[in-house]
N, C-alpha and C. Protein backbone atom coordinates (compact mmCIF):
# COMPACT_ATOMS: atom_id res chain seq x y z
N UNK A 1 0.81 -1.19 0.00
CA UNK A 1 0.00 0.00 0.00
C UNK A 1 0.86 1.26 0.00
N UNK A 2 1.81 1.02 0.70
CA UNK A 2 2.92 2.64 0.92
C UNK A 2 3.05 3.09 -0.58
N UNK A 3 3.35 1.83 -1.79
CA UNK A 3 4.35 2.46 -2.65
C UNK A 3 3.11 3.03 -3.37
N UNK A 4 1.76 3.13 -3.15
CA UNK A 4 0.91 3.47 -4.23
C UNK A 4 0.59 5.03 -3.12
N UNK A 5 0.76 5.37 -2.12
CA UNK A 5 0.70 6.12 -1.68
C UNK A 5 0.99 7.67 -2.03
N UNK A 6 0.11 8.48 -1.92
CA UNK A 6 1.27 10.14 -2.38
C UNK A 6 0.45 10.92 -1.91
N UNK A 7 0.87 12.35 -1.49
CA UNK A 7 0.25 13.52 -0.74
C UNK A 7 -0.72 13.50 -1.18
N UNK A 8 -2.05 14.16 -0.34
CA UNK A 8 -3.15 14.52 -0.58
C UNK A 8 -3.23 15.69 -1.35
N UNK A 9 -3.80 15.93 -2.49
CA UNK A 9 -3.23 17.55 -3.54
C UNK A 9 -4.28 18.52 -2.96
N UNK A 10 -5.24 18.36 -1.87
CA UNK A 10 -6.01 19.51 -0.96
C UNK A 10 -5.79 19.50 0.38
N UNK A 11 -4.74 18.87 0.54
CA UNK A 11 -4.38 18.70 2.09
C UNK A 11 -3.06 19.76 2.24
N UNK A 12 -2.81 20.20 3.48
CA UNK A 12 -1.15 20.79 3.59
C UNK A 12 -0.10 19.70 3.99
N UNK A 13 -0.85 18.81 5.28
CA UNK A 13 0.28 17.95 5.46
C UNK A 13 -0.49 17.01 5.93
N UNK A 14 -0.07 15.44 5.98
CA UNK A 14 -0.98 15.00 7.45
C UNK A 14 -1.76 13.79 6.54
N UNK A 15 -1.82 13.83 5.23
CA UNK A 15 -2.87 13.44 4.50
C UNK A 15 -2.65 12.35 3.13
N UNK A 16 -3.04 11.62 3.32
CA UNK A 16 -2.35 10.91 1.32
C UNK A 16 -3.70 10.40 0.77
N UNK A 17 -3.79 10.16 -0.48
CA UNK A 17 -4.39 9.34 -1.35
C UNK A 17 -3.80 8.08 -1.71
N UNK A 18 -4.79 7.12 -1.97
CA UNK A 18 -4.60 6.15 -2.90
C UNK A 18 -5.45 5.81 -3.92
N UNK A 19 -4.76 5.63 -5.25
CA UNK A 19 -5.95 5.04 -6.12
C UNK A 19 -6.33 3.85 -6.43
N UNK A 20 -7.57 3.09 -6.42
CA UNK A 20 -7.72 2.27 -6.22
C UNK A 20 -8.58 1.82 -7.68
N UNK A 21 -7.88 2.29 -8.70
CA UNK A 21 -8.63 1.85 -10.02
C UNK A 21 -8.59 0.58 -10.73
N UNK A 22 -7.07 0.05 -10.55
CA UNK A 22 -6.96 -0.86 -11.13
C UNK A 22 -7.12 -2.13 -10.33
N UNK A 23 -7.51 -1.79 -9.13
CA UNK A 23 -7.95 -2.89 -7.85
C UNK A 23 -9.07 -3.23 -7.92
N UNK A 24 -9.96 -2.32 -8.16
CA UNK A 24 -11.73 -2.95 -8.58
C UNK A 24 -11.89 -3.36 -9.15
N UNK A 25 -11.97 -4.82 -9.03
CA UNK A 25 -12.91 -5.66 -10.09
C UNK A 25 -14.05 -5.59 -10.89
N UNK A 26 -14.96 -5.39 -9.77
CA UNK A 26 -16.34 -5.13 -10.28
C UNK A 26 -16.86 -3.49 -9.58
N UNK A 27 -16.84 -2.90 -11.06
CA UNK A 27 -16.82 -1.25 -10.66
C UNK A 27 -18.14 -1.07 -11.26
N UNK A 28 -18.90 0.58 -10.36
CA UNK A 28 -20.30 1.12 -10.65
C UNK A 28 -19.80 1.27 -12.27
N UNK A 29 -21.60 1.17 -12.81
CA UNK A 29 -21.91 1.71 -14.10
C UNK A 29 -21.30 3.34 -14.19
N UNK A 30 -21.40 3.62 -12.89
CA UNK A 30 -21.32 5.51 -12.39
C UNK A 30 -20.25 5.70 -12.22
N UNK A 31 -19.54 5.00 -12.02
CA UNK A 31 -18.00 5.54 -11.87
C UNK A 31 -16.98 4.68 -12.52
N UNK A 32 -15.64 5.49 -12.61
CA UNK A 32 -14.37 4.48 -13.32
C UNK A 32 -13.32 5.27 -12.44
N UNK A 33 -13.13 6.13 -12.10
CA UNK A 33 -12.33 6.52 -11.08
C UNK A 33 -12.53 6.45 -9.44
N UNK A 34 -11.91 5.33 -8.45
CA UNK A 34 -11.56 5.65 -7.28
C UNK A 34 -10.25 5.84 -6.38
N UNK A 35 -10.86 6.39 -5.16
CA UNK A 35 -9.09 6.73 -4.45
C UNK A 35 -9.81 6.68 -2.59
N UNK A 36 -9.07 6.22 -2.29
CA UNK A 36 -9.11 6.65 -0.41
C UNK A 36 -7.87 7.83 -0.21
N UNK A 37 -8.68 8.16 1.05
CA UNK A 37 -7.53 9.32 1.61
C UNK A 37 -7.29 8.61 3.01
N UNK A 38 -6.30 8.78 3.19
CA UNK A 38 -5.61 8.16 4.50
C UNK A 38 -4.76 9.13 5.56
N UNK A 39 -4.81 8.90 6.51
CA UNK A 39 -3.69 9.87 7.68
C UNK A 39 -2.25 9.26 7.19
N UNK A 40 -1.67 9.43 8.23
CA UNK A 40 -0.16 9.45 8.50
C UNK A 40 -0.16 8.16 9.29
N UNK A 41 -0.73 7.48 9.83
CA UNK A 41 -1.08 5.77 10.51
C UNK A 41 -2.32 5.17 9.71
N UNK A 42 -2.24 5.77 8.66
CA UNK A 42 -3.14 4.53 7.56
C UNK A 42 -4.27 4.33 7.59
N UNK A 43 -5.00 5.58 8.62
CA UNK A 43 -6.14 5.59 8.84
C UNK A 43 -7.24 5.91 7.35
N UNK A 44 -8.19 5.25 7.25
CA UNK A 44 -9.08 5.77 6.02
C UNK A 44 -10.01 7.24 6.36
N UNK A 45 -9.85 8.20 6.24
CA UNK A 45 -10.59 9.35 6.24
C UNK A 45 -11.91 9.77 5.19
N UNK A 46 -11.38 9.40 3.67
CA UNK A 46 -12.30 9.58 3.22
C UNK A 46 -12.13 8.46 2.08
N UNK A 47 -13.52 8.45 1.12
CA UNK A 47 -13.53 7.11 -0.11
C UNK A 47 -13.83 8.22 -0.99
N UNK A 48 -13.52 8.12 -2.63
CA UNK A 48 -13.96 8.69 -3.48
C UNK A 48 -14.27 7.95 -4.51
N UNK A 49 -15.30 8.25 -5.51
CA UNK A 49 -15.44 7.93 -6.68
C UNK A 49 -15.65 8.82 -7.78
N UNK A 50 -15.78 8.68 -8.70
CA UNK A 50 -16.16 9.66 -9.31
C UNK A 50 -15.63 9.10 -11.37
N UNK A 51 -16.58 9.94 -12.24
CA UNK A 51 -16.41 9.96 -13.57
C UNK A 51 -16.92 10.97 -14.25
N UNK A 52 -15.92 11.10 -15.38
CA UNK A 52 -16.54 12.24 -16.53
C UNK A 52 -17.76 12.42 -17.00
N UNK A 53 -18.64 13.22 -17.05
CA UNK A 53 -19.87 12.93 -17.41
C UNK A 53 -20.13 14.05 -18.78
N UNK A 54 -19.55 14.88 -19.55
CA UNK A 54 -20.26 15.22 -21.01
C UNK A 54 -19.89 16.93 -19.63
N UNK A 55 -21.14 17.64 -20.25
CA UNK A 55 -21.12 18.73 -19.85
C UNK A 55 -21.48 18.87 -18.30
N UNK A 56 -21.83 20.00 -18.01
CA UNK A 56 -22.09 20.39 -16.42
C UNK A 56 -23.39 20.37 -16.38
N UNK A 57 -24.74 20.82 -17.39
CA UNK A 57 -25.70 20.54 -17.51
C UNK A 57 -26.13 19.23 -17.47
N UNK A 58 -25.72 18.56 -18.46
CA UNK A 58 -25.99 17.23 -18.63
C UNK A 58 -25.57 16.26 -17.28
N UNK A 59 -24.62 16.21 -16.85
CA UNK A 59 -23.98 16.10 -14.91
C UNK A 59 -25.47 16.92 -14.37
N UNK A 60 -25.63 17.71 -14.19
CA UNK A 60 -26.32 17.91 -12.80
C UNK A 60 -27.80 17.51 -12.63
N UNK A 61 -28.11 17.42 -14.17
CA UNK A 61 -29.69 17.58 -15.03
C UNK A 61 -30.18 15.62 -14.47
N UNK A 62 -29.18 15.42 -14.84
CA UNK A 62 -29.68 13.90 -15.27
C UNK A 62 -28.79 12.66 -14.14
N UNK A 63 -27.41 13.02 -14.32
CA UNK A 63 -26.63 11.86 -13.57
C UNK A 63 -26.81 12.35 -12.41
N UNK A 64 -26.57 13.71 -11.73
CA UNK A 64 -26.51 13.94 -10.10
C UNK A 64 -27.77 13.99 -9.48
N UNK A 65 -28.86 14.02 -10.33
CA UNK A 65 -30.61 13.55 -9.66
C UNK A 65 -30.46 12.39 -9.31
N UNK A 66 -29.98 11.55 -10.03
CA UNK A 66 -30.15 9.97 -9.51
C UNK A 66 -29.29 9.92 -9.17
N UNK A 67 -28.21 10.18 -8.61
CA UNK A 67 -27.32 9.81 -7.74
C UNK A 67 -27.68 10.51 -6.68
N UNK A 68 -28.18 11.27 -6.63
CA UNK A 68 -28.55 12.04 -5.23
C UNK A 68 -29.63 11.16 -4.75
N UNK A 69 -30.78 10.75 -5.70
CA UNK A 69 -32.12 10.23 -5.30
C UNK A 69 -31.81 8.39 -4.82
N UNK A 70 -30.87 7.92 -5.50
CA UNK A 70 -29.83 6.76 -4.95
C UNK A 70 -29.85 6.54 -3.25
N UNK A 71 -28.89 8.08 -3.23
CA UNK A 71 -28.02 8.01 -1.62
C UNK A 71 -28.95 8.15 -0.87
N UNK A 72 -30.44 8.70 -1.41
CA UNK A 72 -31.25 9.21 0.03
C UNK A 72 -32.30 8.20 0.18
N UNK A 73 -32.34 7.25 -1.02
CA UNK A 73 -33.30 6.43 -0.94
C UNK A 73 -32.39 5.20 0.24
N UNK A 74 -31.45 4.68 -0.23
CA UNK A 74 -30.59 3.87 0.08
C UNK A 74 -30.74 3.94 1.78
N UNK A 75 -29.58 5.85 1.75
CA UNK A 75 -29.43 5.30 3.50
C UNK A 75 -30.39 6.02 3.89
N UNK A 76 -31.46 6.31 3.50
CA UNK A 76 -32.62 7.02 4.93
C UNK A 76 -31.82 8.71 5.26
N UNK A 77 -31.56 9.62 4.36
CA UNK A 77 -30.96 10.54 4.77
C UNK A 77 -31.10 11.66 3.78
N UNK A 78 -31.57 12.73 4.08
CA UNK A 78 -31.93 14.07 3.21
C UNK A 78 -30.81 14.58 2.98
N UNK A 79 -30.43 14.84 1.72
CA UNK A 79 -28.83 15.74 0.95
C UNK A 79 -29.31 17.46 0.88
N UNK A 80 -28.73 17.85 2.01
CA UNK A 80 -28.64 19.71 1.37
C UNK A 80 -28.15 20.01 -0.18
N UNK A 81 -28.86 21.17 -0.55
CA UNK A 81 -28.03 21.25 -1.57
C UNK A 81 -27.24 22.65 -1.55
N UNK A 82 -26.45 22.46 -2.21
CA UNK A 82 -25.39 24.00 -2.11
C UNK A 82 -24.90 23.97 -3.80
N UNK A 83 -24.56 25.40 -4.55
CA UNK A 83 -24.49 25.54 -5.54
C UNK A 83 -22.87 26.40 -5.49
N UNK A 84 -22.16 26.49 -6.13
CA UNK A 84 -20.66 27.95 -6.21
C UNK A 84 -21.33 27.50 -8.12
N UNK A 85 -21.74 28.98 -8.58
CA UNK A 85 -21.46 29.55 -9.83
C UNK A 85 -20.56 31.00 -9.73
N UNK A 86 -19.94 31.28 -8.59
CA UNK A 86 -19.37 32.55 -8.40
C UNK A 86 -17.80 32.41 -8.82
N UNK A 87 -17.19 31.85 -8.71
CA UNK A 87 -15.14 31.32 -8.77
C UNK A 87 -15.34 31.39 -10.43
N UNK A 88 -14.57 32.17 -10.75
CA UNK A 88 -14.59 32.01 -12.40
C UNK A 88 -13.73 30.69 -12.79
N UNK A 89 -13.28 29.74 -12.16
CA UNK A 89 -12.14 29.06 -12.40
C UNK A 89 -12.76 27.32 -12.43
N UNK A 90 -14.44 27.45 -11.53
CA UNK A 90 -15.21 26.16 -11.49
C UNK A 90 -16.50 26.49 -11.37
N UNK A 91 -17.42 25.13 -11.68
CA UNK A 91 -18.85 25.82 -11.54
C UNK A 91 -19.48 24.39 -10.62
N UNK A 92 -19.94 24.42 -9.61
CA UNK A 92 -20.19 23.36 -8.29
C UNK A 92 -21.32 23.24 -8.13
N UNK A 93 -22.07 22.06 -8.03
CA UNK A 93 -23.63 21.82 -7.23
C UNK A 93 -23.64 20.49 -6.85
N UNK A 94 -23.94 20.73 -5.55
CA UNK A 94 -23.47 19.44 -4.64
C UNK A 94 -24.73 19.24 -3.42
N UNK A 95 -24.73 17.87 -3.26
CA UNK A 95 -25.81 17.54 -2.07
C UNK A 95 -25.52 16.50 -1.47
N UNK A 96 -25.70 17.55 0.10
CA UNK A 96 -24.73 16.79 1.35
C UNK A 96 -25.77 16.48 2.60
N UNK A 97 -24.75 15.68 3.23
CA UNK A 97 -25.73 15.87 4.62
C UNK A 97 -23.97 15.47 5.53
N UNK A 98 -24.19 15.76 6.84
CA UNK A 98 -23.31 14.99 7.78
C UNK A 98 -23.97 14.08 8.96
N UNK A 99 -23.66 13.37 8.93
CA UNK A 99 -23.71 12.24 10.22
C UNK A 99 -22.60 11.85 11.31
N UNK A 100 -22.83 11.51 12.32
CA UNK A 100 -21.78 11.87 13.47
C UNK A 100 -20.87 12.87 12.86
N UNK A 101 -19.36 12.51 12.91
CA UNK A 101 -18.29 12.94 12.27
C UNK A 101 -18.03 12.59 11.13
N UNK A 102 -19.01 12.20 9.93
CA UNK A 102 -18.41 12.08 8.24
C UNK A 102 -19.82 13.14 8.12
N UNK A 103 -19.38 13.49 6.36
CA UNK A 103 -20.26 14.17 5.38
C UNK A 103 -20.08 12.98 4.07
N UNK A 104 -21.31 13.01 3.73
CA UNK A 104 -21.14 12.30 2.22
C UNK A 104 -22.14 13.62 1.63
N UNK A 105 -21.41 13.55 0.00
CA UNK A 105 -21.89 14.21 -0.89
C UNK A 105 -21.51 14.04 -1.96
N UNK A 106 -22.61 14.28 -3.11
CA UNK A 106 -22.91 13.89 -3.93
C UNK A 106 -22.53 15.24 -4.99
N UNK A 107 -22.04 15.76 -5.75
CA UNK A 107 -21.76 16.84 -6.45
C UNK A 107 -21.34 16.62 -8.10
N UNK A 108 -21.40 17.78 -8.66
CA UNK A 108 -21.12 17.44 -10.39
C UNK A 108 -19.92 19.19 -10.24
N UNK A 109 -18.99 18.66 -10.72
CA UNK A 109 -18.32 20.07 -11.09
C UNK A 109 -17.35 20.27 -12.10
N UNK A 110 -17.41 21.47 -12.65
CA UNK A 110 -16.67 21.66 -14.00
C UNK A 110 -15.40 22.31 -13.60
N UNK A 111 -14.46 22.33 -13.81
CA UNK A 111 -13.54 23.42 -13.85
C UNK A 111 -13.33 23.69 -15.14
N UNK A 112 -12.77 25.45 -15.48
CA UNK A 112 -12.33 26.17 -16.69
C UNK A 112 -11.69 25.22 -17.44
N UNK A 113 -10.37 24.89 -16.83
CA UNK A 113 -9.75 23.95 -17.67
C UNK A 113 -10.15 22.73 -18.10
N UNK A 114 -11.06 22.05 -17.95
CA UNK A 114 -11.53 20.88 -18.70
C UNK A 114 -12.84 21.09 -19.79
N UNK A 115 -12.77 20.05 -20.47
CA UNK A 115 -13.94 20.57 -21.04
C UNK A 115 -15.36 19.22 -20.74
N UNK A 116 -14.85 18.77 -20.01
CA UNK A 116 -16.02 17.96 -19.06
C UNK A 116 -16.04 17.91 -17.48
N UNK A 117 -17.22 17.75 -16.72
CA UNK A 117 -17.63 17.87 -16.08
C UNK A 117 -17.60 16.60 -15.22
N UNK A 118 -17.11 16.60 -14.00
CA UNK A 118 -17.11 15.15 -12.94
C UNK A 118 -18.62 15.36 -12.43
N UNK A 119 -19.30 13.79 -12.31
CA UNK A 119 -19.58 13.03 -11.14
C UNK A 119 -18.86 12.79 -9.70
N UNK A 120 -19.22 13.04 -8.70
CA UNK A 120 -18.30 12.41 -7.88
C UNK A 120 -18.89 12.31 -6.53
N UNK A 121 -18.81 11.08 -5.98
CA UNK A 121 -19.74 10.42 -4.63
C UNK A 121 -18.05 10.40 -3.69
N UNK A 122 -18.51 11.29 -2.29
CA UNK A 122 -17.77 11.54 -1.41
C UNK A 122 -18.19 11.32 -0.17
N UNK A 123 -17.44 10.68 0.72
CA UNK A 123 -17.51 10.23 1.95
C UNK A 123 -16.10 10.69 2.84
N UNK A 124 -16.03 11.81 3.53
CA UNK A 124 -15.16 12.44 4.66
C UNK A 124 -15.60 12.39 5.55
N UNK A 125 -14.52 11.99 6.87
CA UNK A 125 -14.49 12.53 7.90
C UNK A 125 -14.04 13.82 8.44
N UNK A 126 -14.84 14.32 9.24
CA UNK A 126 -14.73 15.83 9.76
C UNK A 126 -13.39 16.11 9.41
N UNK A 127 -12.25 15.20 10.48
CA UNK A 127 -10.81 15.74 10.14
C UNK A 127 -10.37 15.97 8.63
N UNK A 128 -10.34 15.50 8.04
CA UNK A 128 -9.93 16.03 6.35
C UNK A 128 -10.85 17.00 5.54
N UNK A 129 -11.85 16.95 6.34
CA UNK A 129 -12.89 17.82 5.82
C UNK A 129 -12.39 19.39 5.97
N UNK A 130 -11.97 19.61 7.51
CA UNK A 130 -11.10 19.98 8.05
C UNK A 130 -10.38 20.91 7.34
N UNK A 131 -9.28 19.70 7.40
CA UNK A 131 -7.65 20.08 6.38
C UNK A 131 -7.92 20.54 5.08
N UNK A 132 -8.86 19.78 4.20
CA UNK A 132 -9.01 20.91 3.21
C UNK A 132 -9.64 22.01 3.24
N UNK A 133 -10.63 22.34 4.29
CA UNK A 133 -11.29 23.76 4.19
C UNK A 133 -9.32 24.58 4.53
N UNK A 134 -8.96 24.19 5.65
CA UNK A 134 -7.64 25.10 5.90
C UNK A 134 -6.94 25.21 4.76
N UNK A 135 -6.52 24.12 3.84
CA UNK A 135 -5.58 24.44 2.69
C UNK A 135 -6.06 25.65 1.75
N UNK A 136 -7.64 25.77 1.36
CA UNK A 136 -7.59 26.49 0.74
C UNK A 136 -8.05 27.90 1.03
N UNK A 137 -8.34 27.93 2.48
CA UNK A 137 -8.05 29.26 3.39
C UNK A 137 -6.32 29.87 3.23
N UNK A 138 -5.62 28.57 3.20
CA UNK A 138 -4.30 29.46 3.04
C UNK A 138 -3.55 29.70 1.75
N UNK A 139 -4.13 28.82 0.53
CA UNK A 139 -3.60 29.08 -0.60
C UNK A 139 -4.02 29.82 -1.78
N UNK A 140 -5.34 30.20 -0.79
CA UNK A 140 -5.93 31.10 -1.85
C UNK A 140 -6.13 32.59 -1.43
């Protein structure tokens, strides 16, 4: 596991990823990309998945309804929703909830530089949730 290991790219310190793409056997129709985030003792903090989906319309219109309507049917749990069309640099709409100490959420987002739009199903714990709100309090 170490050698597939490498910094978390929204963390400052404290934090790694792993990808776990070519380890899934049997992967969602909804996704082709995953990764865990881990501490510094190998702890799992957060799971990710996520895939390209066409535009940001087409992502939020069609794939992030049913993925939202999925998670709430599934675990018994209402997703807030929150929108950023303001950052000229990405365009975000995401639906969350938290339980004890994790958040899962469900979001579609574009950034400038691509010309498609992610899917992506997220599961954090507070602590990394955390560390990235701080990283980009300080790098931006």
């Amino acid at each position: 596991m170490n050698e597939k290991k490498y910094k978390h790219q929204e963390t400052i310190d404290g934090y790694f990823s792993i990808d776990l793409d070519d380890d899934i056997v049997s992967k969602s129709r909804l996704f082709d990309l995953y990764s865990v985030d881990i501490d510094s003792d190998n702890l799992v903090h957060g799971i990710v998945a996520m895939m390209q989906t066409g535009s940001f319309d087409d992502c939020k219109e069609s794939s992030l309804k049913g993925l939202k309507d999925i998670v709430e049917g599934k675990y018994s749990v209402r997703l807030e929703k929150w929108e950023n069309y303001d950052d000229p640099t990405y365009r975000q709409i995401q639906y969350y909830a938290w339980q004890s100490d994790s958040q899962v959420r469900v979001q579609c987002i574009h950034w400038a530089s691509e010309s498609e739009a992610w899917l992506e199903i997220i599961v954090q714990s507070t602590e990394i949730f955390e560390a990235i709100e701080k990283y980009y309090k300080q790098t931006l």
